[in-house]
C-alpha atoms as a PDB file:
ATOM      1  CA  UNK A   1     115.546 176.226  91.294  1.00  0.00           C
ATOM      2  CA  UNK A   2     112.364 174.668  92.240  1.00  0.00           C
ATOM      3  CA  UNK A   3     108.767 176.037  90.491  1.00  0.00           C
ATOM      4  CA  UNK A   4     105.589 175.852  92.037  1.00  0.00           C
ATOM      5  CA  UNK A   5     102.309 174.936  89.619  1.00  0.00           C
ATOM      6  CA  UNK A   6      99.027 174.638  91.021  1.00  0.00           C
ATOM      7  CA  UNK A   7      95.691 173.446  90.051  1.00  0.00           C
ATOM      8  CA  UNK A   8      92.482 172.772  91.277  1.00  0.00           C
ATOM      9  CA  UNK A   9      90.838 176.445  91.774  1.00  0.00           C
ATOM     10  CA  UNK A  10      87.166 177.627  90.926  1.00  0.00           C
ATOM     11  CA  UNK A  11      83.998 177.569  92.189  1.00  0.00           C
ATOM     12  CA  UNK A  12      81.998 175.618  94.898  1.00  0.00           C
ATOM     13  CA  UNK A  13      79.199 175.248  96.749  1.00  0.00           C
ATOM     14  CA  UNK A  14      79.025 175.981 100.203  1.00  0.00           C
ATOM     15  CA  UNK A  15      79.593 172.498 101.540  1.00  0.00           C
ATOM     16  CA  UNK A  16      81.165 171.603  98.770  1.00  0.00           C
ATOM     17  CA  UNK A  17      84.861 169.971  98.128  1.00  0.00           C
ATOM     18  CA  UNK A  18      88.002 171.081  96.450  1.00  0.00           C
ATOM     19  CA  UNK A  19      91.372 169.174  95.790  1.00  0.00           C
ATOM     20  CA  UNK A  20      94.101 171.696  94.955  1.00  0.00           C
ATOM     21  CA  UNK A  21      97.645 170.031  94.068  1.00  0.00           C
ATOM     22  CA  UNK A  22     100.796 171.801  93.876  1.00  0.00           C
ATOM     23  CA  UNK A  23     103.518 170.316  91.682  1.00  0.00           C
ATOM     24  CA  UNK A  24     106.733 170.997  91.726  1.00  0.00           C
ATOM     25  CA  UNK A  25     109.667 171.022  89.117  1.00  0.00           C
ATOM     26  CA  UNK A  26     113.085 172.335  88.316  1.00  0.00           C
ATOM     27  CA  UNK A  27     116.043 171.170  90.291  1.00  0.00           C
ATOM     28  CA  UNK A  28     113.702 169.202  93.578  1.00  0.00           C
ATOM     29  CA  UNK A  29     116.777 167.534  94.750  1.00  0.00           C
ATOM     30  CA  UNK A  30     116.656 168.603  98.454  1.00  0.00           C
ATOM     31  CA  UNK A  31     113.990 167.316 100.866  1.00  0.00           C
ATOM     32  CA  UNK A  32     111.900 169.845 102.389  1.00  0.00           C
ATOM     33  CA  UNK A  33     108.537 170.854 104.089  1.00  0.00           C
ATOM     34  CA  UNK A  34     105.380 171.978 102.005  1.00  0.00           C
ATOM     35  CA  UNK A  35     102.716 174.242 103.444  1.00  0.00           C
ATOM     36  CA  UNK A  36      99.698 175.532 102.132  1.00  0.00           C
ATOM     37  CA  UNK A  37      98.705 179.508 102.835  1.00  0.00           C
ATOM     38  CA  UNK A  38      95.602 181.440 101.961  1.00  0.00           C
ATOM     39  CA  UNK A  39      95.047 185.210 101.506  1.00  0.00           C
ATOM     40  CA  UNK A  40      91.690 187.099 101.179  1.00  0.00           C
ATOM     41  CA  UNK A  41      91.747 190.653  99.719  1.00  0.00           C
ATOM     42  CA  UNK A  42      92.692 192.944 102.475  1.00  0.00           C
ATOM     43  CA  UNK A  43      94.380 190.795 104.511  1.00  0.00           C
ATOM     44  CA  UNK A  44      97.259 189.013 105.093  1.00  0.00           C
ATOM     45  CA  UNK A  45      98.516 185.585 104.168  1.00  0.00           C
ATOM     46  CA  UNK A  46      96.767 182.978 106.618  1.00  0.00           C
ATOM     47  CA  UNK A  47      98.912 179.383 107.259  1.00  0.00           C
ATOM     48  CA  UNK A  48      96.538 176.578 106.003  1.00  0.00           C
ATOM     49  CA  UNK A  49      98.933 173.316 106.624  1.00  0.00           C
ATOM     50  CA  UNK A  50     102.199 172.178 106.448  1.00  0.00           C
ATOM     51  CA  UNK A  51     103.766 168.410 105.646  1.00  0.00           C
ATOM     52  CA  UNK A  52     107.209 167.285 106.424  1.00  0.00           C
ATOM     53  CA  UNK A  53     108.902 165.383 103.828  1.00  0.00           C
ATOM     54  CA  UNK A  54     107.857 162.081 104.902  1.00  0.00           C
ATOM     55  CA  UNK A  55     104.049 163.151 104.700  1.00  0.00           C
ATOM     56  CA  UNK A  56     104.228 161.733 108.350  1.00  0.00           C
ATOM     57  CA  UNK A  57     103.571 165.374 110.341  1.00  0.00           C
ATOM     58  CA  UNK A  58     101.545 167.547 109.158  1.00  0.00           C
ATOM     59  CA  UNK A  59     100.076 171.013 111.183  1.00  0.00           C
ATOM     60  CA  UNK A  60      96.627 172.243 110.584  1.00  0.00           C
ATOM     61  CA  UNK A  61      95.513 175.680 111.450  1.00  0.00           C
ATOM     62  CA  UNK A  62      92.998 175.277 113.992  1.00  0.00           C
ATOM     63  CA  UNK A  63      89.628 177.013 112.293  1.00  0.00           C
ATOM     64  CA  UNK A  64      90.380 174.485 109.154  1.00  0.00           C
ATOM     65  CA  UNK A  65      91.224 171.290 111.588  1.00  0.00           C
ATOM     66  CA  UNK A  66      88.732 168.447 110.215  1.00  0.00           C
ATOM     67  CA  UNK A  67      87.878 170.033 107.060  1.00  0.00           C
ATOM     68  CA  UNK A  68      91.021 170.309 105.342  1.00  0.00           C
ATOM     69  CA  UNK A  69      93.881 167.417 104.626  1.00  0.00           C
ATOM     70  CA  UNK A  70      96.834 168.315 103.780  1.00  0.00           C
ATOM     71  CA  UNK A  71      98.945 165.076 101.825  1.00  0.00           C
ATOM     72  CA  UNK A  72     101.954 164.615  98.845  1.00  0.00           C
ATOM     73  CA  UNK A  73     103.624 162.059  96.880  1.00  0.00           C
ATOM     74  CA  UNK A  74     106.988 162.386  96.341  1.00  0.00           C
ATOM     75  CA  UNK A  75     106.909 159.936  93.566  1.00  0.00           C
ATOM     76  CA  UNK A  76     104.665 162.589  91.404  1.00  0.00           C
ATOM     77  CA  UNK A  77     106.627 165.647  93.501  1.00  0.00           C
ATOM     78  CA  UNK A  78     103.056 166.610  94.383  1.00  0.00           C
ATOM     79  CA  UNK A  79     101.574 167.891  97.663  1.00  0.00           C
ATOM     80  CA  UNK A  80      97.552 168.183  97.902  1.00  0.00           C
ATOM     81  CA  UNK A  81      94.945 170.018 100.231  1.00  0.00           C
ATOM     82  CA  UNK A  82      91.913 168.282 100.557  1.00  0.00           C
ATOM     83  CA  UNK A  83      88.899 170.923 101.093  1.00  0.00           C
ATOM     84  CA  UNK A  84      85.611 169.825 102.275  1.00  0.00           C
ATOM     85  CA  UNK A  85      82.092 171.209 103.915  1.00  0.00           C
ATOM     86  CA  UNK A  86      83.579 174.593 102.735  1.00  0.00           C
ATOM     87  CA  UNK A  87      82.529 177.726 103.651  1.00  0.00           C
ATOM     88  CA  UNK A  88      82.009 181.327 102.220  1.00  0.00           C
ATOM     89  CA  UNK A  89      84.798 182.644 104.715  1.00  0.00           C
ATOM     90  CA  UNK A  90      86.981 180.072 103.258  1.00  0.00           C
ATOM     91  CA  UNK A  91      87.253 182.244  99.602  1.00  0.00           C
ATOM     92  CA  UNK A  92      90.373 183.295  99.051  1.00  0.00           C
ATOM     93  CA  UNK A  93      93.702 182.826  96.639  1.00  0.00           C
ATOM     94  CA  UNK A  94      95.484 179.748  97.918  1.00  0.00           C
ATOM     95  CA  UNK A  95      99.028 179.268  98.037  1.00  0.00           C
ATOM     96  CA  UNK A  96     101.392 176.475  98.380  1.00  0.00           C
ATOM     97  CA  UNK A  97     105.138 177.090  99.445  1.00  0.00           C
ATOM     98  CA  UNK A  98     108.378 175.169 100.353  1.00  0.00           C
ATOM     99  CA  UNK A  99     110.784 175.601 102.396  1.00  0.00           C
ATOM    100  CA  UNK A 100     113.686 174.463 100.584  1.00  0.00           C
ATOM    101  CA  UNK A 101     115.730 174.371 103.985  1.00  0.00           C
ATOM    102  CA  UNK A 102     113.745 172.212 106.689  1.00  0.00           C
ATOM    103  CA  UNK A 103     112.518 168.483 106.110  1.00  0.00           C
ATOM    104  CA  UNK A 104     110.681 168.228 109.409  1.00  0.00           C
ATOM    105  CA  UNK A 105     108.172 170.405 110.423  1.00  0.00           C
ATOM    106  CA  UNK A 106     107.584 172.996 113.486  1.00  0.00           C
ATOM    107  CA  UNK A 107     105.671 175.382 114.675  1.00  0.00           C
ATOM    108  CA  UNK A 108     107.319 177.844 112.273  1.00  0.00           C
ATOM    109  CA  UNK A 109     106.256 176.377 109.251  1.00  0.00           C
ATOM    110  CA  UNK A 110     102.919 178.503 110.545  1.00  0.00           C
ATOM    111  CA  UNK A 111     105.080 181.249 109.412  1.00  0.00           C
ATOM    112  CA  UNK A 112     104.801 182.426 105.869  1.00  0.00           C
ATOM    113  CA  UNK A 113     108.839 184.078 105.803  1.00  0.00           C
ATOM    114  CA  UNK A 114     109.860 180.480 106.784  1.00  0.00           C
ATOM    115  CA  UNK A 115     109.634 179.542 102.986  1.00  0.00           C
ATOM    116  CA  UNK A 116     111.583 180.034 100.076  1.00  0.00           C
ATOM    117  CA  UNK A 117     109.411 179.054  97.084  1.00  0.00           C
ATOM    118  CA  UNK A 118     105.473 179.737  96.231  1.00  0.00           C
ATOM    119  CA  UNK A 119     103.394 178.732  93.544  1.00  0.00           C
ATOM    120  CA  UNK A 120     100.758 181.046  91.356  1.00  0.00           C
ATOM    121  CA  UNK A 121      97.647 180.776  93.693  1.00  0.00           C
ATOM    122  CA  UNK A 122      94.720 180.310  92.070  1.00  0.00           C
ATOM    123  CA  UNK A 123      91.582 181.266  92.966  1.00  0.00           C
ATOM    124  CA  UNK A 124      88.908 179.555  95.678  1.00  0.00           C
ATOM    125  CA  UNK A 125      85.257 181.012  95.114  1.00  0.00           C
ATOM    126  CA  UNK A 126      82.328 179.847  97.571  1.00  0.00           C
ATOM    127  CA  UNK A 127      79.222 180.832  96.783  1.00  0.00           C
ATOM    128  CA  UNK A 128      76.332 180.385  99.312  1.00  0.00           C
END
């Protein structure tokens, strides 16, 4: 019912910026959280952010807090993650999600089987 699409993947500097947005389509009738996850090869998915509905709350993990922004606007049905002063460690495929049933967040949108939809994830290279 709802698809994910993202853009915004490539290559960066270390220290450089990325914006990756994550539209969605199909039937986005409900209100409900987005969140951003990354995975590197070999290891799991890692929780990035999360935004409730309002764009009001967000959560940030804690070894991305002041580097990455997580925002949306529900008028283009688009959420964002900002990315800046990145680092080599931060190379991975990034994901966004939603979670079709919640509209406020909580410490279990940190959790990646708390949503229901994810988009493609493209590709985050950071060269040194």
């Amino acid at each position: 019912q709802v698809q994910l699409v993202e853009s915004g993947g490539g290559l960066v500097q270390a220290g450089g910026s990325l914006r990756l947005s994550c539209a969605a389509s199909g039937r986005t009738f409900r209100s409900y959280v987005m969140g951003w996850f990354r995975q590197a090869p070999g290891k799991d998915r890692e929780f990035v952010a999360a935004i409730s509905w309002s764009g009001d709350n967000t959560i940030n993990a804690d070894s991305m807090k002041g580097r990455f922004t997580i925002s949306r606007d529900n008028a283009k049905n688009t959420v964002y993650l900002q990315m800046t002063s990145l680092k080599p460690d931060d190379a991975a495929v990034y994901y966004c999600a939603a979670n079709i049933f919640r509209s406020e967040i909580s410490i279990t949108n940190m959790n990646d089987r708390e949503y229901n939809y994810w988009g493609q994830g493209p590709q985050v290279t950071v060269s040194s």
